[in-house]
PDB file of N, CA and C in Angstrom:
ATOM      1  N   UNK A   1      97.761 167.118 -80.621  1.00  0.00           N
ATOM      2  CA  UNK A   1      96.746 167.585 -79.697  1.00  0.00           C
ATOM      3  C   UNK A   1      96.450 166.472 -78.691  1.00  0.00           C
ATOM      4  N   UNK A   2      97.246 166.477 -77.360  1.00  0.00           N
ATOM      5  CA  UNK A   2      96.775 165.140 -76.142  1.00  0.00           C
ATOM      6  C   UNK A   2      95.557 165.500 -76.453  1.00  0.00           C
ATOM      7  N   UNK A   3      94.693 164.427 -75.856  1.00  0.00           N
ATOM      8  CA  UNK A   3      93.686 164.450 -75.243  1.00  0.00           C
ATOM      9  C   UNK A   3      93.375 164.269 -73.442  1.00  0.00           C
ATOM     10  N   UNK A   4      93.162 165.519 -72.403  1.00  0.00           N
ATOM     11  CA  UNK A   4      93.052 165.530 -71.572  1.00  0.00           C
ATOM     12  C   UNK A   4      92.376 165.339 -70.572  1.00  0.00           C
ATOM     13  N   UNK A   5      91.154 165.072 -71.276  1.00  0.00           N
ATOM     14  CA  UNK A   5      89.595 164.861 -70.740  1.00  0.00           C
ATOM     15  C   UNK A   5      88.316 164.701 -71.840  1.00  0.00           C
ATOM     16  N   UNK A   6      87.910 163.675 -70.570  1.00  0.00           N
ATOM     17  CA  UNK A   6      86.480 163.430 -72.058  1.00  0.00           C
ATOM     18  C   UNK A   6      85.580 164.407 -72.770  1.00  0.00           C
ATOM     19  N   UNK A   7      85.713 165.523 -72.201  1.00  0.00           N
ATOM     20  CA  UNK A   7      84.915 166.441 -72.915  1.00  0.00           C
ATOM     21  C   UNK A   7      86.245 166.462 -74.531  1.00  0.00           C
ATOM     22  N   UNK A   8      87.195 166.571 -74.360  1.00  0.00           N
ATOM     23  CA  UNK A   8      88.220 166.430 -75.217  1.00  0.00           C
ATOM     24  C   UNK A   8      87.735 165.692 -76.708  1.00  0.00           C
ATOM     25  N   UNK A   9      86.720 164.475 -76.029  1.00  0.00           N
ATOM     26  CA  UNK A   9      86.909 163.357 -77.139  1.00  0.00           C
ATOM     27  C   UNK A   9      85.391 163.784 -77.817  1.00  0.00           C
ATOM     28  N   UNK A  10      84.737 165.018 -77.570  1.00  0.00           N
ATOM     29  CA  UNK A  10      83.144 165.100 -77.591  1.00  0.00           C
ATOM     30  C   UNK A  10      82.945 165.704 -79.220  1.00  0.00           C
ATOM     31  N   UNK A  11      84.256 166.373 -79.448  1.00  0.00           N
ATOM     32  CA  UNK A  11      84.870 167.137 -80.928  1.00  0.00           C
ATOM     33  C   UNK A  11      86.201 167.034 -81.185  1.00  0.00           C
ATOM     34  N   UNK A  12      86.741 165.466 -81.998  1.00  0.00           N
ATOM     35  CA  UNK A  12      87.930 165.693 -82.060  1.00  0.00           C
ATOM     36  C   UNK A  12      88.072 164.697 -83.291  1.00  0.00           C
ATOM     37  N   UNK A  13      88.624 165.681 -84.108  1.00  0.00           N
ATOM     38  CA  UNK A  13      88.917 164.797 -85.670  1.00  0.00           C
ATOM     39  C   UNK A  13      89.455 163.484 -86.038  1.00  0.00           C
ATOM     40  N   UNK A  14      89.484 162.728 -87.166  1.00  0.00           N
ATOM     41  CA  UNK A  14      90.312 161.891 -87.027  1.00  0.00           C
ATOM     42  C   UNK A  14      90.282 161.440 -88.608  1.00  0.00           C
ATOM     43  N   UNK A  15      91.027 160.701 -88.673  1.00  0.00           N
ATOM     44  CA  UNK A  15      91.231 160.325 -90.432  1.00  0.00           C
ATOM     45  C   UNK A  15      92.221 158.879 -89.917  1.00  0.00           C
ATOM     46  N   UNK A  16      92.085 158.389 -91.160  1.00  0.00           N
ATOM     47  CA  UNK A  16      92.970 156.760 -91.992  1.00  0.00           C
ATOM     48  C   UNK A  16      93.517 157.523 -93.188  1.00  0.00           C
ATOM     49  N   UNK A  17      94.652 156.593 -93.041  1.00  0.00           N
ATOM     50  CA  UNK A  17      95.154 156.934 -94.833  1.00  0.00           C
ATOM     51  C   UNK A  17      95.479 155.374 -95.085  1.00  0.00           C
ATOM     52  N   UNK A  18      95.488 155.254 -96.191  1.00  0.00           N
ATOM     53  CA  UNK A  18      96.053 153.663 -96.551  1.00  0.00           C
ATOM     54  C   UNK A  18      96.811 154.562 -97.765  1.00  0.00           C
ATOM     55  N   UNK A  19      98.352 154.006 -97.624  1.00  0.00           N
ATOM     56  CA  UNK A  19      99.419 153.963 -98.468  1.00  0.00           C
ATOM     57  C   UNK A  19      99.288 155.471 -99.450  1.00  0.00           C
ATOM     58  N   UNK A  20      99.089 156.327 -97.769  1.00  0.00           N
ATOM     59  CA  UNK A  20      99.171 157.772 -98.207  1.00  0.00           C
ATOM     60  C   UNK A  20      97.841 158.172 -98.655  1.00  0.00           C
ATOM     61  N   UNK A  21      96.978 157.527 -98.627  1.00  0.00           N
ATOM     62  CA  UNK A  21      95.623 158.468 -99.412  1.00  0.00           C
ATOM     63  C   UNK A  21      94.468 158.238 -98.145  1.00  0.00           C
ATOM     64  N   UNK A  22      94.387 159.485 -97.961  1.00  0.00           N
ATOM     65  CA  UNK A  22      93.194 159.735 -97.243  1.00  0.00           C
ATOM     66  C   UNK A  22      91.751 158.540 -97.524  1.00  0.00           C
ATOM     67  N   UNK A  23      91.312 157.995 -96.544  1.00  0.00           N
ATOM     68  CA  UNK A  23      90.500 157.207 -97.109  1.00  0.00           C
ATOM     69  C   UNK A  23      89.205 157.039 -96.174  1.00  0.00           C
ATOM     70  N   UNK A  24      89.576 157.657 -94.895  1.00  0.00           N
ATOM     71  CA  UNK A  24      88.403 157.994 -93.962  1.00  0.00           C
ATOM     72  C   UNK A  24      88.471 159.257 -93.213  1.00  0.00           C
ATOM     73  N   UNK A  25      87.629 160.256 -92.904  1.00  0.00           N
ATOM     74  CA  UNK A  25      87.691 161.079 -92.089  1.00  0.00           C
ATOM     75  C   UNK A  25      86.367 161.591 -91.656  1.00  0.00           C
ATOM     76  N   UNK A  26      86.432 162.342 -90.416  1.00  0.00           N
ATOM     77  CA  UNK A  26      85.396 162.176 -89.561  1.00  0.00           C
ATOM     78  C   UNK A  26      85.543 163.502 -88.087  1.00  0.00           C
ATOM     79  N   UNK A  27      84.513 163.113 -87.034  1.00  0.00           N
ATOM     80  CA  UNK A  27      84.685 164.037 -85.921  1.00  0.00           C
ATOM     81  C   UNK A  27      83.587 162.971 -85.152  1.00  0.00           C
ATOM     82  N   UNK A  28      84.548 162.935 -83.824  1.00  0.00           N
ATOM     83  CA  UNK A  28      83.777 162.408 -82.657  1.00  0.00           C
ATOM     84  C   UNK A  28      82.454 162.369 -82.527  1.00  0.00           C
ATOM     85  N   UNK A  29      82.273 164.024 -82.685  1.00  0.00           N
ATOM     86  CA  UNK A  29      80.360 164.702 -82.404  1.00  0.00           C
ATOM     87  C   UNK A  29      79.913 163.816 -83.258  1.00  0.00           C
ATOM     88  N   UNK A  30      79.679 163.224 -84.345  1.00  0.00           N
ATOM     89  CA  UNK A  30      79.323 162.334 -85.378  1.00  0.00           C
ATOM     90  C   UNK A  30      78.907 161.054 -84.661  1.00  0.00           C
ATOM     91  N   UNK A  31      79.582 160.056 -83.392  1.00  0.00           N
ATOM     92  CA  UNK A  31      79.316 159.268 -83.035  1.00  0.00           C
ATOM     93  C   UNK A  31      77.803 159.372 -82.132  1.00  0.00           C
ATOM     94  N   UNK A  32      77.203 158.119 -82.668  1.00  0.00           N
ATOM     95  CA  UNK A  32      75.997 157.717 -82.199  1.00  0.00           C
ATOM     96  C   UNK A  32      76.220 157.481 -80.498  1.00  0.00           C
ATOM     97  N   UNK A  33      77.307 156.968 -79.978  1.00  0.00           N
ATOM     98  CA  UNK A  33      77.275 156.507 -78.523  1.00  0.00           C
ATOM     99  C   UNK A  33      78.863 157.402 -78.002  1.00  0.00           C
ATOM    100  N   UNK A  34      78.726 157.423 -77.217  1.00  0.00           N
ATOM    101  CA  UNK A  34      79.935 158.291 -76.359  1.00  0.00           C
ATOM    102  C   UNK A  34      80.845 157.296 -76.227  1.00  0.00           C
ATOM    103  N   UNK A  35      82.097 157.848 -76.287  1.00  0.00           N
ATOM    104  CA  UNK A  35      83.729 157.057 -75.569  1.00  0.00           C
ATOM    105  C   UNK A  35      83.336 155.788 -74.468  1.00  0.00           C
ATOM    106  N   UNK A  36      82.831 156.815 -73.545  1.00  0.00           N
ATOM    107  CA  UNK A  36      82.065 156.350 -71.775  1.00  0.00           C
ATOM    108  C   UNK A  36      81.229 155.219 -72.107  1.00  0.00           C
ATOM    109  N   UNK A  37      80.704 155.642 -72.622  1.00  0.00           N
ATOM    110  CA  UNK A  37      79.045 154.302 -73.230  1.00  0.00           C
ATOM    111  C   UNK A  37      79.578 152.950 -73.708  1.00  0.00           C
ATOM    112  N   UNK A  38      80.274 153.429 -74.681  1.00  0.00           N
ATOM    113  CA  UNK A  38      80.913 152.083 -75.278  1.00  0.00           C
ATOM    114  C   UNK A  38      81.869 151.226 -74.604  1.00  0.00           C
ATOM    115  N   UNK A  39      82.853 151.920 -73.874  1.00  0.00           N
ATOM    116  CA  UNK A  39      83.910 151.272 -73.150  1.00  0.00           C
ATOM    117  C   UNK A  39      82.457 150.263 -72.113  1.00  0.00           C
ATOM    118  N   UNK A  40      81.874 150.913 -71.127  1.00  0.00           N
ATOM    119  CA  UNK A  40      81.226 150.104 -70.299  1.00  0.00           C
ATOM    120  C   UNK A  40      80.816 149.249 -71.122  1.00  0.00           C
ATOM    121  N   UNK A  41      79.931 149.285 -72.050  1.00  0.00           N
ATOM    122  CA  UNK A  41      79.132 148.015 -72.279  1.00  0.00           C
ATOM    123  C   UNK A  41      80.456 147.555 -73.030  1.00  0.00           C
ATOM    124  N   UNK A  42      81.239 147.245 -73.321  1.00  0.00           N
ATOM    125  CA  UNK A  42      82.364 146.076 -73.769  1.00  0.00           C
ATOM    126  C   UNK A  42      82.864 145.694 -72.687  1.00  0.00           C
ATOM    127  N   UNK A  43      83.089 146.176 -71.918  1.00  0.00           N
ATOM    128  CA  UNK A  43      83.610 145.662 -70.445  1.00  0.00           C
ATOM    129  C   UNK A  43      82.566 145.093 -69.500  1.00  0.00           C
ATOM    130  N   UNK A  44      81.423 144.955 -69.967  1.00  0.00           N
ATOM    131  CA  UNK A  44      80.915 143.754 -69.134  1.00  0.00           C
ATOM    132  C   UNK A  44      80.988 142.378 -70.177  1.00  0.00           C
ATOM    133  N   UNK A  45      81.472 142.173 -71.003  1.00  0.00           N
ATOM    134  CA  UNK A  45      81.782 140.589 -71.743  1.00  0.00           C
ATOM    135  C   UNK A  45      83.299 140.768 -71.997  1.00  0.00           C
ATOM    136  N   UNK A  46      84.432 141.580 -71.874  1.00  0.00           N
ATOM    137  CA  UNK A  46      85.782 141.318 -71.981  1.00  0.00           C
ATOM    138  C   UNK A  46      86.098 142.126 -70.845  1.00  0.00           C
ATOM    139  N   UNK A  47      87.624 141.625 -70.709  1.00  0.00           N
ATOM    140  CA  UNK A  47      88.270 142.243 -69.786  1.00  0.00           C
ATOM    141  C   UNK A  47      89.133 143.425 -70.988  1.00  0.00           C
ATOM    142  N   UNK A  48      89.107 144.593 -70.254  1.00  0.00           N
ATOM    143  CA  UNK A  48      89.730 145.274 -71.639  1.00  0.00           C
ATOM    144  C   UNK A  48      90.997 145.519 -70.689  1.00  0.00           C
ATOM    145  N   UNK A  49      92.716 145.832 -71.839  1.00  0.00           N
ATOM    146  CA  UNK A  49      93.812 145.724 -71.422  1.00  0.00           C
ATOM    147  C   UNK A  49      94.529 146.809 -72.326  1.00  0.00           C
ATOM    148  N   UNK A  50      95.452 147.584 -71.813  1.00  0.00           N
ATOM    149  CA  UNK A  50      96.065 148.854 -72.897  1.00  0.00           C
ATOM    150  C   UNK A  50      96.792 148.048 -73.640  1.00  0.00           C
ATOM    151  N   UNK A  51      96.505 149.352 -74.488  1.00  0.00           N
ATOM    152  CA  UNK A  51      96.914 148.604 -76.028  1.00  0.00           C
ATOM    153  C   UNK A  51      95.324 147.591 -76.993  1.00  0.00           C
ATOM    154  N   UNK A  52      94.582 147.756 -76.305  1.00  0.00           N
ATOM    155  CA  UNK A  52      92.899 146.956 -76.602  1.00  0.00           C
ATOM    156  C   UNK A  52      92.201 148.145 -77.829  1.00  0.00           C
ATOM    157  N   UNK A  53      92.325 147.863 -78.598  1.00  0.00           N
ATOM    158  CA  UNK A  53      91.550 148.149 -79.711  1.00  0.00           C
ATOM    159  C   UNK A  53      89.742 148.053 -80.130  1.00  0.00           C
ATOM    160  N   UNK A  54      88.695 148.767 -79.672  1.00  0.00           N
ATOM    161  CA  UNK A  54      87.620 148.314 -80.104  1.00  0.00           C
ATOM    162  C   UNK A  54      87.220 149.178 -81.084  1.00  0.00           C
ATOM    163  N   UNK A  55      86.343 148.573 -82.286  1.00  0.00           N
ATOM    164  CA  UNK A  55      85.928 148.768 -83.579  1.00  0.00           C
ATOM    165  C   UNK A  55      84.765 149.018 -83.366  1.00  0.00           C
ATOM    166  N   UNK A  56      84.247 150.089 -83.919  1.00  0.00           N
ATOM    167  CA  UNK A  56      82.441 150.530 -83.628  1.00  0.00           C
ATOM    168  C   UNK A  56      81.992 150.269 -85.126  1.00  0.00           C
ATOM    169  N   UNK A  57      82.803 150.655 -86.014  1.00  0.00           N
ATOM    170  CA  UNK A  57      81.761 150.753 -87.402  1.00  0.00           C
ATOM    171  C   UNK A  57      82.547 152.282 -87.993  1.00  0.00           C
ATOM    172  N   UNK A  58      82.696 152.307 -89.520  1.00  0.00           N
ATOM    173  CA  UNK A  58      83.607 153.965 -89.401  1.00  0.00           C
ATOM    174  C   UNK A  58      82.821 154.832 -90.623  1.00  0.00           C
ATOM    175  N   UNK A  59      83.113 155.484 -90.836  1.00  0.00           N
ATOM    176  CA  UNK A  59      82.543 156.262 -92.263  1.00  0.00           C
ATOM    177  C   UNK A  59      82.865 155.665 -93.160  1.00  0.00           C
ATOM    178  N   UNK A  60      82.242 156.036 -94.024  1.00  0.00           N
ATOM    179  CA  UNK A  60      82.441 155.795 -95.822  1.00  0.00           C
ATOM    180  C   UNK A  60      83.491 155.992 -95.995  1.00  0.00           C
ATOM    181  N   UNK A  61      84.026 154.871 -96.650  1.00  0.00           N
ATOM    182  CA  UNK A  61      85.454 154.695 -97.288  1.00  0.00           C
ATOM    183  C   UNK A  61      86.072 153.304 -97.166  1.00  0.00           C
ATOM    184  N   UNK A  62      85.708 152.480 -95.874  1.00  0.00           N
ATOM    185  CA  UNK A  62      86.307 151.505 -95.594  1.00  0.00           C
ATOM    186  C   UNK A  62      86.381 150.250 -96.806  1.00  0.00           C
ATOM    187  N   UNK A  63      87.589 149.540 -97.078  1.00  0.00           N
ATOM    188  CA  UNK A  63      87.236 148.337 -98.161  1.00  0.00           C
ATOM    189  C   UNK A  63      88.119 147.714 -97.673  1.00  0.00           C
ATOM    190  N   UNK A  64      88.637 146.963 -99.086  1.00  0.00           N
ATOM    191  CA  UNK A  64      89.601 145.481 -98.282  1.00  0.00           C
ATOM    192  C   UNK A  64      91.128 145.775 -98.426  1.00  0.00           C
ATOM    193  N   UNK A  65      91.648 145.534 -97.807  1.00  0.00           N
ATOM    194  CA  UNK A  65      93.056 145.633 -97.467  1.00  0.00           C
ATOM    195  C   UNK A  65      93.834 144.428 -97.940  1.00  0.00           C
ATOM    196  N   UNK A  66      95.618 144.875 -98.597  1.00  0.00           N
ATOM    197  CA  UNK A  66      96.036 143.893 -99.168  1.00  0.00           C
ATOM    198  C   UNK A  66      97.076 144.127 -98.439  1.00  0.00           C
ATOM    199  N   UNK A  67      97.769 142.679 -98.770  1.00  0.00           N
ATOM    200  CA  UNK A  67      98.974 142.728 -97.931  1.00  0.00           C
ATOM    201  C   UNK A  67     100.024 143.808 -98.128  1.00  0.00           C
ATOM    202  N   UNK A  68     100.659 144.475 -97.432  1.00  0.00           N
ATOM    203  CA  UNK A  68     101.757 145.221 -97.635  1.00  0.00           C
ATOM    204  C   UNK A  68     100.731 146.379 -97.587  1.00  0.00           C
ATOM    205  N   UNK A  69      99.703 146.929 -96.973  1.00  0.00           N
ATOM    206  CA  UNK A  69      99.278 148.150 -97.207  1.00  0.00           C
ATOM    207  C   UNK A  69      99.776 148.541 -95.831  1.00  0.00           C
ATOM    208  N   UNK A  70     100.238 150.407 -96.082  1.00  0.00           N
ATOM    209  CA  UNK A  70     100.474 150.887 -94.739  1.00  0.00           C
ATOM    210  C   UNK A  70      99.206 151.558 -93.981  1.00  0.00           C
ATOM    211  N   UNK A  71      98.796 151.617 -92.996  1.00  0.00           N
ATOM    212  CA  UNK A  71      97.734 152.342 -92.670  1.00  0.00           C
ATOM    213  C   UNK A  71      98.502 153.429 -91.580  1.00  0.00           C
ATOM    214  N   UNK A  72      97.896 154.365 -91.482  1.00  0.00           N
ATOM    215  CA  UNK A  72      98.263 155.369 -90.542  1.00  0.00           C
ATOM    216  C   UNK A  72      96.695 155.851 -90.491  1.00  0.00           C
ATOM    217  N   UNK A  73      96.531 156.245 -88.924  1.00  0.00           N
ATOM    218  CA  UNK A  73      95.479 156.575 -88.464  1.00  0.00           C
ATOM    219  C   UNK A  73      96.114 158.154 -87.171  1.00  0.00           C
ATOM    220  N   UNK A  74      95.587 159.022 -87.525  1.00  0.00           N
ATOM    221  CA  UNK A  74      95.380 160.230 -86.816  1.00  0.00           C
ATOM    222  C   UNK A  74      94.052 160.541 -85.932  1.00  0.00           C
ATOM    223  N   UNK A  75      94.668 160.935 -84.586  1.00  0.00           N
ATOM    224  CA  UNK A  75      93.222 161.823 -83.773  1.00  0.00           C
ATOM    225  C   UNK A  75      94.049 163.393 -83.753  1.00  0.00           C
ATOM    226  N   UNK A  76      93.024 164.109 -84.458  1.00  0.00           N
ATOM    227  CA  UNK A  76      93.720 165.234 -84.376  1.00  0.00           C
ATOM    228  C   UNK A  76      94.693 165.293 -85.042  1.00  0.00           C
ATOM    229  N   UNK A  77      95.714 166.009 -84.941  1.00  0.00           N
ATOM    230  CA  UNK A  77      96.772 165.574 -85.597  1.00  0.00           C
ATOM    231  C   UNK A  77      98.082 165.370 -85.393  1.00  0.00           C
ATOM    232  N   UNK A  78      97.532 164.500 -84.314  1.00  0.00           N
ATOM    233  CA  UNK A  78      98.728 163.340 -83.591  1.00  0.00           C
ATOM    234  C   UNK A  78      98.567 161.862 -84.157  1.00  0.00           C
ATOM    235  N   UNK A  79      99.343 161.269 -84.522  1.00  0.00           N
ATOM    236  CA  UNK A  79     100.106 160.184 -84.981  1.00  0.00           C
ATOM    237  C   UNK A  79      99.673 159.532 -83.918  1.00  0.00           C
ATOM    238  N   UNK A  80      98.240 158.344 -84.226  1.00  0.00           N
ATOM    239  CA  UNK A  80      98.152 156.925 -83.015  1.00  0.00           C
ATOM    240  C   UNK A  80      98.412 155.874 -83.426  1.00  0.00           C
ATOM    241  N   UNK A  81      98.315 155.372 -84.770  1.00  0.00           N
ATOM    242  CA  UNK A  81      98.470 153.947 -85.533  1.00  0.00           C
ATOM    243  C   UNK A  81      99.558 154.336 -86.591  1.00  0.00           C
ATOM    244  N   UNK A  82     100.319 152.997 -86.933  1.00  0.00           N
ATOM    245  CA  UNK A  82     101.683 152.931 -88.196  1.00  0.00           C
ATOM    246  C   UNK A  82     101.733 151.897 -88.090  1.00  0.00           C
ATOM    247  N   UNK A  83     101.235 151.156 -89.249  1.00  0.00           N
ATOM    248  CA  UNK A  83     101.589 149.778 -89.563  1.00  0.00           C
ATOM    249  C   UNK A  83     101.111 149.044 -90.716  1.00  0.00           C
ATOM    250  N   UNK A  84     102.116 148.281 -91.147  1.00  0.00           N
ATOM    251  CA  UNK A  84     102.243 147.443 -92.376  1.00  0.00           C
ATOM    252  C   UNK A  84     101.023 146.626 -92.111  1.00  0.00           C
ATOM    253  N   UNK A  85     100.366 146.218 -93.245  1.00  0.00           N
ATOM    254  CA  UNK A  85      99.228 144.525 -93.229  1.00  0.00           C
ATOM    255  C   UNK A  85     100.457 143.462 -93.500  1.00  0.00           C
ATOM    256  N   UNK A  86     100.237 142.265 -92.742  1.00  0.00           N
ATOM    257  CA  UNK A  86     101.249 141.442 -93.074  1.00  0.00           C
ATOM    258  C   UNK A  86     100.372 140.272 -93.521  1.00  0.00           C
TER     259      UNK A  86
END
């Protein structure tokens, strides 16, 4: 499912798995501050660059990660993150 516009991002699912097991999931509407909101206020103390990653805080589930874990992260259910912890 692209995402085509910000109304797009206002209801749009998303989940983590670590090494295949579901371990977070969620929906946009859930966020306290909008896409829009957040990008500005980080962009007045960084310069942000694609490929820039910012972290708000996520649902219940998050813990500690060991080396060799895979994470895969979905919006919708398109494939955005794949990668080993090294």
């Amino acid at each position: 499912m692209p995402v085509s516009s910000v109304s797009d991002l206002k209801n749009l699912d998303f989940r983590l798995e670590i090494n295949d097991k579901i371990v977070q999931q969620g929906n946009t509407s859930d966020m306290i501050f909008e896409f829009c909101e957040i990008i500005a206020y980080v962009s007045r103390f960084f310069t942000l660059k694609t490929g820039d990653l910012i972290f708000t805080g996520t649902p219940s589930g998050v813990g500690p990660l060991k080396k060799n874990d895979n994470l895969i992260a979905y919006l919708g259910d398109e494939l955005v993150l794949d990668f080993m912890i090294k």
